[in-house]
Protein backbone atom coordinates (compact mmCIF):
# COMPACT_ATOMS: atom_id res chain seq x y z
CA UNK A 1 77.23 78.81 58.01
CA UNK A 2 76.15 75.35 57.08
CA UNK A 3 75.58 73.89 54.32
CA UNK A 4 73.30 70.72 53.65
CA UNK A 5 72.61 68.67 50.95
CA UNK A 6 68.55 67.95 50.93
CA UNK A 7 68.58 66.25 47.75
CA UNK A 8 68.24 62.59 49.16
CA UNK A 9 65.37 64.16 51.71
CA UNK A 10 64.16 65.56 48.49
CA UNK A 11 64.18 62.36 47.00
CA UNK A 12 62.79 60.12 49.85
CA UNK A 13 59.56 62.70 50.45
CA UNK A 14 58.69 62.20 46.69
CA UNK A 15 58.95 58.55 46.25
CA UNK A 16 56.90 58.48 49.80
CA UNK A 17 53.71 60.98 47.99
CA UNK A 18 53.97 58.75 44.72
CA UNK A 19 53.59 55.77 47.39
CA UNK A 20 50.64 56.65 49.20
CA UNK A 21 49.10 58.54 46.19
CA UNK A 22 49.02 54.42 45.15
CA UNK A 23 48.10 53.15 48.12
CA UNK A 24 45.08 55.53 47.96
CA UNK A 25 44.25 54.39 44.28
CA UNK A 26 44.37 50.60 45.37
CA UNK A 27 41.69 51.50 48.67
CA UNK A 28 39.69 53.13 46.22
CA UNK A 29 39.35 51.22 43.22
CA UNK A 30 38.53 47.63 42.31
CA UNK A 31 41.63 45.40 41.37
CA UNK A 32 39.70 43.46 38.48
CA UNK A 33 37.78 46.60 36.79
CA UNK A 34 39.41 49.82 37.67
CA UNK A 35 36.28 51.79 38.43
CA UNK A 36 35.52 52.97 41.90
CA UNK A 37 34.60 50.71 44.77
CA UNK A 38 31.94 50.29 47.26
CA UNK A 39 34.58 51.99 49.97
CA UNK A 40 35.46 54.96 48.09
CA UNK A 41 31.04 55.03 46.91
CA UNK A 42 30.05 54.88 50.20
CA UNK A 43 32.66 57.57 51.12
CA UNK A 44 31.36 60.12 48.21
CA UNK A 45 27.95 58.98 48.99
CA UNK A 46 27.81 60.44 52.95
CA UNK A 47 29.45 63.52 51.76
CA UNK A 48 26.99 64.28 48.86
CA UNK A 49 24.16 63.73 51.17
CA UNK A 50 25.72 65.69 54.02
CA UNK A 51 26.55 68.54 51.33
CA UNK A 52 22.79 68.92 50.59
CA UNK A 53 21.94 68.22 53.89
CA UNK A 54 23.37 71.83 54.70
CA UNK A 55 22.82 73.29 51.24
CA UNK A 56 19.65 71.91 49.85
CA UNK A 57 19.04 71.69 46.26
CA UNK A 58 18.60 68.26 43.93
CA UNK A 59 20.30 64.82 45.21
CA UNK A 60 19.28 61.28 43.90
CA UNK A 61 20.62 58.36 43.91
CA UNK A 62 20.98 55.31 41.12
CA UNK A 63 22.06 51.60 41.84
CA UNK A 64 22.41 49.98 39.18
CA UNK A 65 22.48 45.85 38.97
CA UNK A 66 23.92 43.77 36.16
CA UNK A 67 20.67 41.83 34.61
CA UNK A 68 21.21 38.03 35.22
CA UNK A 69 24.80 38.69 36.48
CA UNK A 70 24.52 35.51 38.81
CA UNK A 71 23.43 33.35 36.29
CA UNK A 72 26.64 34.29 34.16
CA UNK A 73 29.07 33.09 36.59
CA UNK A 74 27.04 29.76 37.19
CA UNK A 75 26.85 29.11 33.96
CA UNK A 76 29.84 30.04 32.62
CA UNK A 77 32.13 30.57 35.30
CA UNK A 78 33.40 33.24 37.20
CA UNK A 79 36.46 34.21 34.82
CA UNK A 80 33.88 34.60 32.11
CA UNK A 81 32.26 36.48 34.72
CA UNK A 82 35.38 38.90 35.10
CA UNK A 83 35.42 38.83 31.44
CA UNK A 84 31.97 40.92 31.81
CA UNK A 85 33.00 43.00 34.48
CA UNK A 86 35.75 44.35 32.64
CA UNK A 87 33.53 45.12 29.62
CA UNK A 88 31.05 46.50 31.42
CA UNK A 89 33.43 48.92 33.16
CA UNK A 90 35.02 49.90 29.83
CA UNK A 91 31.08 50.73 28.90
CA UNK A 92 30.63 47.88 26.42
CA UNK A 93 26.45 47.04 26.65
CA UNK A 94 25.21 44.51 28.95
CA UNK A 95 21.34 45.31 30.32
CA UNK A 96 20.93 46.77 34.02
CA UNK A 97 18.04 47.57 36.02
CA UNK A 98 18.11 50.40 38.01
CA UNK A 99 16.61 52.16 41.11
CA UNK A 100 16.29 55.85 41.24
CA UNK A 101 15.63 57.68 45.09
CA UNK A 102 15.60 61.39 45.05
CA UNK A 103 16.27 63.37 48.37
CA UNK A 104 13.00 65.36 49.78
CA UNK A 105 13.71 67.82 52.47
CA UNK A 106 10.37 67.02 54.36
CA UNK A 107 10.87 63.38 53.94
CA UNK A 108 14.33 62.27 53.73
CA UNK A 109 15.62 61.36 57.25
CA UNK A 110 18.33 59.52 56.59
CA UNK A 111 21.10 58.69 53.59
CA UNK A 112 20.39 54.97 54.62
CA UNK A 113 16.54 55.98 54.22
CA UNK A 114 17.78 57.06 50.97
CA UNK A 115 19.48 53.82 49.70
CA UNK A 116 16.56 52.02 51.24
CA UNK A 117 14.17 53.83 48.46
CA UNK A 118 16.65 53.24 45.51
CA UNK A 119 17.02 49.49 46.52
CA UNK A 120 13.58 49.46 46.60
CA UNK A 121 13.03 50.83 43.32
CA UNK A 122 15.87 48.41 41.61
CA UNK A 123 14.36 44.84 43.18
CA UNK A 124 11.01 46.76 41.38
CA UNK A 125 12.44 47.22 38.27
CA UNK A 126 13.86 43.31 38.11
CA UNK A 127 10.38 42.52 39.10
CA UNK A 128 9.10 44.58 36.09
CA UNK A 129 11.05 42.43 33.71
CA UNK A 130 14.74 44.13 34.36
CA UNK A 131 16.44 46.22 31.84
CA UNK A 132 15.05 49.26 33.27
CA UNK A 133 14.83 52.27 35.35
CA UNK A 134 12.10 52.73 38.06
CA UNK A 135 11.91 55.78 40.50
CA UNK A 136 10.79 55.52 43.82
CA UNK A 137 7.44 56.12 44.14
């Protein structure tokens, strides 16, 4: 018979899970605002699309674009900038456009195809005098 003591094992396989549960947090979030990344959206993205790819049903797809974002960190700086960024993730107001694609079975090729339409639909709805949604027509 013998008899082991797994304790520190024990030990070192939990603090090694808490450490790459954080490491996984860090690759998926930004460090300034603590909402999700382009990484981890891109990620979610290509699996939503390939989910109703094989299932069908409704998909679309909103990017949204801080109104006059750029002209808040020229003018003010880019810590005031941060400032905003923070706010804005802790849902605080600020104005955004936004583009709206929807996934079509007969016409959607492509996620990128996809994007291409809601990117499309954003730069319209700056265009249109921002603070707005626009769907892509």
């Amino acid at each position: 018979m013998t008899i082991s003591d797994v304790t520190h094992a024990s030990m070192m396989q939990r603090a090694r899970d808490e450490a790459v549960a954080k490491l996984k947090q860090f690759a998926d979030r930004d460090g300034l605002t603590g909402i999700a990344n382009r990484r981890y959206f891109d990620m979610r993205l290509a699996d939503e699309f390939s989910r109703w790819q094989r299932y069908g049903g409704e998909l679309s797809l909103l990017l949204f674009d801080l109104d006059h974002f750029k002209r808040i960190n020229d003018e003010f700086g880019h810590l005031v900038g941060d400032t905003v960024l923070r706010v804005m993730a802790e849902r605080v107001p600020v104005t955004a456009s936004v583009g709206v694609s929807t996934a079509k079975s007969d016409v959607t090729s492509s996620l990128e195809a996809l994007i291409n339409e809601a990117d499309a639909a954003l730069y319209k709805a700056k265009r249109e005098g921002r603070n707005r949604a626009v769907g892509f027509a």
